[in-house]
C-alpha atoms as a PDB file:
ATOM      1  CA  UNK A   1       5.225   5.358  22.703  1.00  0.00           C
ATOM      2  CA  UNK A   2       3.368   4.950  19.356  1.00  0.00           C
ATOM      3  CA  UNK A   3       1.672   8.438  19.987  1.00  0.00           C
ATOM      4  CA  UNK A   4       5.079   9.906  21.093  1.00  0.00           C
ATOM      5  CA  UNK A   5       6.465   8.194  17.483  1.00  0.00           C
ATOM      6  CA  UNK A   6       3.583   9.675  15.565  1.00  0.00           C
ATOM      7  CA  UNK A   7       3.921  13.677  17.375  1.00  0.00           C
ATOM      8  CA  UNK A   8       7.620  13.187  16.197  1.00  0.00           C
ATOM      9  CA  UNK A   9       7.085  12.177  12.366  1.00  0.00           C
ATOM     10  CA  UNK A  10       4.278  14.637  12.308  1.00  0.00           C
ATOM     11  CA  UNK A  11       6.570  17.494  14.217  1.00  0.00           C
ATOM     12  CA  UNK A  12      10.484  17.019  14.003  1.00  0.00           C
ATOM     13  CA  UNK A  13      10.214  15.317  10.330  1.00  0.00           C
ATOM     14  CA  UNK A  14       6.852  16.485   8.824  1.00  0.00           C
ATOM     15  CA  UNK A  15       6.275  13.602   7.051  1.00  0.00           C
ATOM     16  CA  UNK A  16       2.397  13.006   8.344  1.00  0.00           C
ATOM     17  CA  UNK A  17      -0.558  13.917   6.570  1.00  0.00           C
ATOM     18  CA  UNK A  18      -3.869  15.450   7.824  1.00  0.00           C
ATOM     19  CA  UNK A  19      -6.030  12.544   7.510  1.00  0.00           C
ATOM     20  CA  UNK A  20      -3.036  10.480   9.389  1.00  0.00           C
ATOM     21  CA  UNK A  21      -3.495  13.236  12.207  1.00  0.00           C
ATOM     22  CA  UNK A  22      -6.855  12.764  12.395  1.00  0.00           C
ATOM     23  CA  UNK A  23      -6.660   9.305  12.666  1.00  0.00           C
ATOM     24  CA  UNK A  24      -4.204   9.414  15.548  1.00  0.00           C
ATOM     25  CA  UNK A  25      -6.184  11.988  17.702  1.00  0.00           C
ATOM     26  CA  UNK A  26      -9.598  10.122  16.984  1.00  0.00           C
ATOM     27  CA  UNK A  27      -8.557   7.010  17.581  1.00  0.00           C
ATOM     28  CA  UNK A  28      -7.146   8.157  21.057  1.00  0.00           C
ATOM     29  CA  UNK A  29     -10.226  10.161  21.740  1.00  0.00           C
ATOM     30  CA  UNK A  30     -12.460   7.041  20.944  1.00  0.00           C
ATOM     31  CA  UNK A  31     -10.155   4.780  23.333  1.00  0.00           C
ATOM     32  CA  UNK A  32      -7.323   3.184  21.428  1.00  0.00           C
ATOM     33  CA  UNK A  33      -4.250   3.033  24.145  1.00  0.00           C
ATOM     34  CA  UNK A  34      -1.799   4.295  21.025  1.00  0.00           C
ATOM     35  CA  UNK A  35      -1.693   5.495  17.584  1.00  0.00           C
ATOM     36  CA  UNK A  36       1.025   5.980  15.244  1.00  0.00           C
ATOM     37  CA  UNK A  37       1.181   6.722  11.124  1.00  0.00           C
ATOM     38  CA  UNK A  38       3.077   3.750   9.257  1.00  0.00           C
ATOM     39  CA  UNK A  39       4.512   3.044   6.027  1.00  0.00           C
ATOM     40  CA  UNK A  40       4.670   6.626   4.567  1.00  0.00           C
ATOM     41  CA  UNK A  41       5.084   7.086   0.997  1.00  0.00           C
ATOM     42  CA  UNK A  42       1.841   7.009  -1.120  1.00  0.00           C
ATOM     43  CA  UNK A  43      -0.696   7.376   1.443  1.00  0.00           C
ATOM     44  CA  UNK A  44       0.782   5.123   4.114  1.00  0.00           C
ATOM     45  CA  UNK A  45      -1.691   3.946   7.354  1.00  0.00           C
ATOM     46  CA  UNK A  46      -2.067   4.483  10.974  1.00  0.00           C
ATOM     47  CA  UNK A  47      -1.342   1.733  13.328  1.00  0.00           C
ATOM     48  CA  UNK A  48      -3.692   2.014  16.466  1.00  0.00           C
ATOM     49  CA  UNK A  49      -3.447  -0.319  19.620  1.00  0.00           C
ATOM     50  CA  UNK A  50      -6.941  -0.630  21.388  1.00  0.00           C
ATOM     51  CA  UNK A  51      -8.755  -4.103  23.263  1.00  0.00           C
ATOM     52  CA  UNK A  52     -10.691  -5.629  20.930  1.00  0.00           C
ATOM     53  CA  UNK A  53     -13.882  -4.054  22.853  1.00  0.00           C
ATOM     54  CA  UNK A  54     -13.071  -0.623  21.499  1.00  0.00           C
ATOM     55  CA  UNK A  55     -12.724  -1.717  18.033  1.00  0.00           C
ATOM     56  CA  UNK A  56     -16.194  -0.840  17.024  1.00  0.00           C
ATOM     57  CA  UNK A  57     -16.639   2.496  19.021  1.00  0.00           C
ATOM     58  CA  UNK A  58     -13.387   3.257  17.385  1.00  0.00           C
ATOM     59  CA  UNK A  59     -14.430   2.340  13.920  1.00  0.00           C
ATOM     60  CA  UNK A  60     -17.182   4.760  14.170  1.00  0.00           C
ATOM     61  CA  UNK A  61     -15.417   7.935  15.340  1.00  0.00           C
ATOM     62  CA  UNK A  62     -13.216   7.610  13.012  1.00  0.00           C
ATOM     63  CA  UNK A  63     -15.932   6.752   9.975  1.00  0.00           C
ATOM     64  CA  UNK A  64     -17.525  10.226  11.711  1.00  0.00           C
ATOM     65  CA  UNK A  65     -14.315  12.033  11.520  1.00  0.00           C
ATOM     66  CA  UNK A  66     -13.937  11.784   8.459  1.00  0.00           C
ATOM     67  CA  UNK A  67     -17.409  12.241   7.258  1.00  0.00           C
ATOM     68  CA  UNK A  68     -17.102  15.838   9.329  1.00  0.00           C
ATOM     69  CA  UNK A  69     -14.616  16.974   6.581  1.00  0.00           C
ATOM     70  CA  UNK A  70     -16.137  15.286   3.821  1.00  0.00           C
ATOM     71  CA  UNK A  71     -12.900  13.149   2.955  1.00  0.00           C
ATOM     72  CA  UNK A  72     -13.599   9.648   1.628  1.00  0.00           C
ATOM     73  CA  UNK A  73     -14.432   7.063   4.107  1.00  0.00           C
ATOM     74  CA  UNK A  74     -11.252   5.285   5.924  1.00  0.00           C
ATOM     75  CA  UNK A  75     -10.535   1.539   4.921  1.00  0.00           C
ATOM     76  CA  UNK A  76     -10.069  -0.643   8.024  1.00  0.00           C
ATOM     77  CA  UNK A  77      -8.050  -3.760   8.534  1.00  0.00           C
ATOM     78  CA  UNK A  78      -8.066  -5.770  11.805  1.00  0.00           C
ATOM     79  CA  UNK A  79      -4.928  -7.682  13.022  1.00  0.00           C
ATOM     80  CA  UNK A  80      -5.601  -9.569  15.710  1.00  0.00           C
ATOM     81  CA  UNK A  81      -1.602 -10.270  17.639  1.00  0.00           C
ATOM     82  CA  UNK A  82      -0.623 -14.475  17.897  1.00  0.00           C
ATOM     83  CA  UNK A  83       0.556 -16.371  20.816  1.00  0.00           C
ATOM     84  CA  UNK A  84       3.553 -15.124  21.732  1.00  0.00           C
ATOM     85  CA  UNK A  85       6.657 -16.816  20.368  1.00  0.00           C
ATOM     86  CA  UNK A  86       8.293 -19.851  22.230  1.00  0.00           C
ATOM     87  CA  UNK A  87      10.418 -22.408  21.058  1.00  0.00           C
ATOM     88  CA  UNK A  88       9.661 -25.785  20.292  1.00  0.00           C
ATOM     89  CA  UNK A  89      10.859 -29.255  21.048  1.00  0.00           C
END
């Protein structure tokens, strides 16, 4: 679904960006399950959904992506999901 969201902001609204793009495919390619731009605007990010065992190999495809169209190297910033939410007491 975060692939399907990203196709449609890139397609049916044009709001994406080429780096956003390339983001999305690579990240997919490198073995994230999803991939999806986020927060528009100025510059915006890409949200992408992978095990924490792909994080590296996807960190470096992307890094190499970019480097392939001489762009300036991605930032990264891990979020690691909490517990899920229960109630207390």
């Amino acid at each position: 679904m975060l692939t399907e969201g990203h196709a449609s902001l890139r397609d049916d609204f044009e709001v994406s960006w080429p780096q956003a793009d390339v983001v999305v495919d690579v990240a997919i390619a490198a073995g994230a399950y999803g991939a999806k731009m986020i927060g528009g605007g100025f510059g915006g990010s890409v949200l992408a959904l992978m095990p924490a065992e792909r994080v590296s190999s996807v960190r470096t495809a992307l890094a190499g992506g970019f480097a392939q169209r001489d762009w300036t190297p991605p930032e990264f910033l891990e979020a690691i999901p909490s517990a899920a939410a229960r109630q207390l007491g």
